[in-house]
Protein backbone atom coordinates (compact mmCIF):
# COMPACT_ATOMS: atom_id res chain seq x y z
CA UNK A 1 54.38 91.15 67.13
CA UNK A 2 53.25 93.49 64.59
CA UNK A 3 52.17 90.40 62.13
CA UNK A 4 49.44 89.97 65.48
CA UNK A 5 48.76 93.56 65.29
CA UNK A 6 48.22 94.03 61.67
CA UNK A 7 46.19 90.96 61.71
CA UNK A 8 43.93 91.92 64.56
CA UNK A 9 43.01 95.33 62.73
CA UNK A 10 42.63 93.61 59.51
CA UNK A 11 39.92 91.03 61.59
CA UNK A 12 38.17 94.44 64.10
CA UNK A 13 38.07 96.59 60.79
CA UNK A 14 36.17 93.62 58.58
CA UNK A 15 33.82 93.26 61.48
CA UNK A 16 33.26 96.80 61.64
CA UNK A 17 32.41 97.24 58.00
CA UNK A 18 29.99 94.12 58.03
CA UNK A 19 28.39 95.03 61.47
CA UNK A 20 27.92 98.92 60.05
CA UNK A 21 25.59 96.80 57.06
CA UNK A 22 23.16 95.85 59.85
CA UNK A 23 21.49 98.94 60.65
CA UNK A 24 17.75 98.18 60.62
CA UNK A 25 16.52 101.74 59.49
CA UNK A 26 18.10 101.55 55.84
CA UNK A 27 17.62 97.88 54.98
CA UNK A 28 13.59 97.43 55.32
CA UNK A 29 12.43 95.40 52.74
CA UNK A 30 10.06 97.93 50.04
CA UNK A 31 6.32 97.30 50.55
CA UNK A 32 4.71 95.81 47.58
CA UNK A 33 1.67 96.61 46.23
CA UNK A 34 -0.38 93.12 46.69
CA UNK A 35 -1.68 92.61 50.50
CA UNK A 36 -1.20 90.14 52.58
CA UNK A 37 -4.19 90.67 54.63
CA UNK A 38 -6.84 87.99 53.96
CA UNK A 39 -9.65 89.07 51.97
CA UNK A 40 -13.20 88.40 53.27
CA UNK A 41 -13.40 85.44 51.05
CA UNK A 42 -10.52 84.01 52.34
CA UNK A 43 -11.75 84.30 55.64
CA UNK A 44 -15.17 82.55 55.16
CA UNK A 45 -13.53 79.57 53.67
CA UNK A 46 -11.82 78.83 56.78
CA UNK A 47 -13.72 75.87 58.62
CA UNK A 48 -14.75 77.26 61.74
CA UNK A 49 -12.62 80.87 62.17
CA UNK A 50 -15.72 82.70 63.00
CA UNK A 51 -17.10 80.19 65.17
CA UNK A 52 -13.71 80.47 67.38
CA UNK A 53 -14.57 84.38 67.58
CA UNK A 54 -17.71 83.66 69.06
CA UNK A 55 -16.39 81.56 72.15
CA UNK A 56 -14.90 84.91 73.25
CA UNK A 57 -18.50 85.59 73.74
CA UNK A 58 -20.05 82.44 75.89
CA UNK A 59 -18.62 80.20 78.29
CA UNK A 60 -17.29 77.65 75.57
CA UNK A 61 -14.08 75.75 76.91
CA UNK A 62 -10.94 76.84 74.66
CA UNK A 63 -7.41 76.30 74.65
CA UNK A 64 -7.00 79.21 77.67
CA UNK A 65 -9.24 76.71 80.25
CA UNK A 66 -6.26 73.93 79.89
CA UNK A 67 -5.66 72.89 83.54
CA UNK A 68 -1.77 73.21 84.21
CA UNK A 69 -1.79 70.69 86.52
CA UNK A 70 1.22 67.98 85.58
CA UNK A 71 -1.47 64.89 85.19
CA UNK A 72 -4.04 66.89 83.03
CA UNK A 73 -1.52 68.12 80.56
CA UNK A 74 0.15 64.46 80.27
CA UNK A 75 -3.48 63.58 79.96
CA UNK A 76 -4.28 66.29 76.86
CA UNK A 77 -0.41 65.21 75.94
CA UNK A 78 -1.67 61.69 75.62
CA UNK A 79 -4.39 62.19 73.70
CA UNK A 80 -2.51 64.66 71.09
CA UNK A 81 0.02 61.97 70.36
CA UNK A 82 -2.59 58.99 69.96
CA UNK A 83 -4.81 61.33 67.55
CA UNK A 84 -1.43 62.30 65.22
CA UNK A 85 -0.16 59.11 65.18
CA UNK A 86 -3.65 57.88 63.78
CA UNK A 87 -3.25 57.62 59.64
CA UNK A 88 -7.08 56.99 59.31
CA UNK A 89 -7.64 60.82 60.33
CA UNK A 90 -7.43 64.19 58.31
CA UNK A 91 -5.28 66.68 58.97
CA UNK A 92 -7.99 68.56 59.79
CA UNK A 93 -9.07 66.07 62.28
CA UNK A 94 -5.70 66.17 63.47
CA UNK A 95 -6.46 69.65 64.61
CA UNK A 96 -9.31 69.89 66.83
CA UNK A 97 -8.92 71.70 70.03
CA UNK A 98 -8.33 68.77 72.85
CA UNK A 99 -8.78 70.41 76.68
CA UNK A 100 -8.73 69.02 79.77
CA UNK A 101 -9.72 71.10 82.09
CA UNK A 102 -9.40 71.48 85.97
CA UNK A 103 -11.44 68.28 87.07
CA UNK A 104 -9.92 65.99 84.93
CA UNK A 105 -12.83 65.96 81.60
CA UNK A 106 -11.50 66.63 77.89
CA UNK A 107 -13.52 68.50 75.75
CA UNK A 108 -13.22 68.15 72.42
CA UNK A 109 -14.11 70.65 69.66
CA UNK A 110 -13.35 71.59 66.36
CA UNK A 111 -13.97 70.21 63.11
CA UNK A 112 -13.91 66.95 61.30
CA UNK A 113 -14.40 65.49 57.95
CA UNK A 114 -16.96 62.70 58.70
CA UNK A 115 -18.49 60.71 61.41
CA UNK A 116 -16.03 58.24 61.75
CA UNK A 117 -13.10 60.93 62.55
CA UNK A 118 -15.02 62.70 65.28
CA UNK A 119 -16.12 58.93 66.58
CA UNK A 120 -12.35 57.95 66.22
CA UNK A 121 -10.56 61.05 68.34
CA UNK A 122 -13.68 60.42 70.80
CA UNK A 123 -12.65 56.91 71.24
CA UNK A 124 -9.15 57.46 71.44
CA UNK A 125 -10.21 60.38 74.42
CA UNK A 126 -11.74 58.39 76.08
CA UNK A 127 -9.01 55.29 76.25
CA UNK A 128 -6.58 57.85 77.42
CA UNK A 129 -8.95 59.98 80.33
CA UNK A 130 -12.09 57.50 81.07
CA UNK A 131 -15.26 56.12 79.54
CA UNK A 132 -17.28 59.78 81.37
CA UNK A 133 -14.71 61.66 81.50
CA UNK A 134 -14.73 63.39 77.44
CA UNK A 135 -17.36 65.38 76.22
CA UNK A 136 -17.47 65.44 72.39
CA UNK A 137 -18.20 69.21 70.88
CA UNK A 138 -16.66 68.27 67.18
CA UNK A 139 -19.12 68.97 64.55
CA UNK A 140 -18.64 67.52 61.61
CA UNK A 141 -17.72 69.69 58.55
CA UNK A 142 -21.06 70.90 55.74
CA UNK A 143 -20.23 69.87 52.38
C-alpha cells in the first residue's frame, strides 16, 4: 500500500510542477522588431484585395449571399470539386468565389489567368447548375 501511495504523489507532484509551467502571463513569446503587418506594397500586389473591399459598398453577390439550402450548397459543392480537380487551371483560378444564391444561379467572380480559365470554370458551372443558370463576373487578370 504505501508503494501505491508513494507512487501516486510521485505522479500528482510531476503534474503539478509541469502544469505550474503553463501559466500564460510569463511565457509570451518577446515581440520582435520586424512587423508582420503587410506593407502597402504588399497589399497592392494582391490580385483583387481592394476590389473585395468595395463589394461591401454595392450590391455585388459574395460569399455571405450563399443560399443554405441543402441542394444549392451540393450545387456550389459540385462545382468546387469539378474546378479543383481540373489540372488545366491555376491555383488562382482555383480560387474564385463560386455562389449560388437563393434561386438556384451561381455567380462567379474573382480572378483568372487567361481566357480559357474563366471559359473553363464557366463551363464546368454550367454542367453542374444549367446552361442559364451561371452568370460569369471573373475578370481576367492585367499583365
Amino acid at each position: 500500500m504505501k508503494t501505491f501511495t508513494r507512487s501516486f504523489a510521485c505522479i500528482a507532484a510531476g503534474c503539478v510542477v509541469s502544469l505550474s509551467g503553463c501559466d500564460s502571463s510569463e511565457n509570451t513569446p518577446a515581440r520582435s522588431d520586424t512587423s508582420t503587418t503587410p506593407t502597402s506594397s504588399d497589399r497592392a500586389s494582391a490580385d483583387n484585395t481592394g476590389r473585395n473591399y468595395d463589394d461591401h459598398d454595392r450590391d455585388a453577390m459574395t460569399p455571405m449571399n450563399q443560399s443554405q439550402s441543402g441542394e444549392h450548397v451540393r450545387t456550389t459543392a459540385d462545382i468546387r470539386r469539378a474546378v479543383m480537380g481540373d489540372d488545366m487551371l491555376s491555383t488562382g483560378a482555383k480560387n474564385c468565389k463560386i455562389i449560388t444564391d437563393d434561386q438556384g444561379r451561381v455567380w462567379l467572380r474573382g480572378v483568372v489567368y487567361s481566357r480559357d480559365e474563366k471559359d473553363r470554370i464557366e463551363s464546368i458551372a454550367t454542367r453542374v447548375a444549367g446552361a442559364n443558370n451561371v452568370t460569369n463576373e471573373l475578370e481576367i487578370k492585367a499583365d
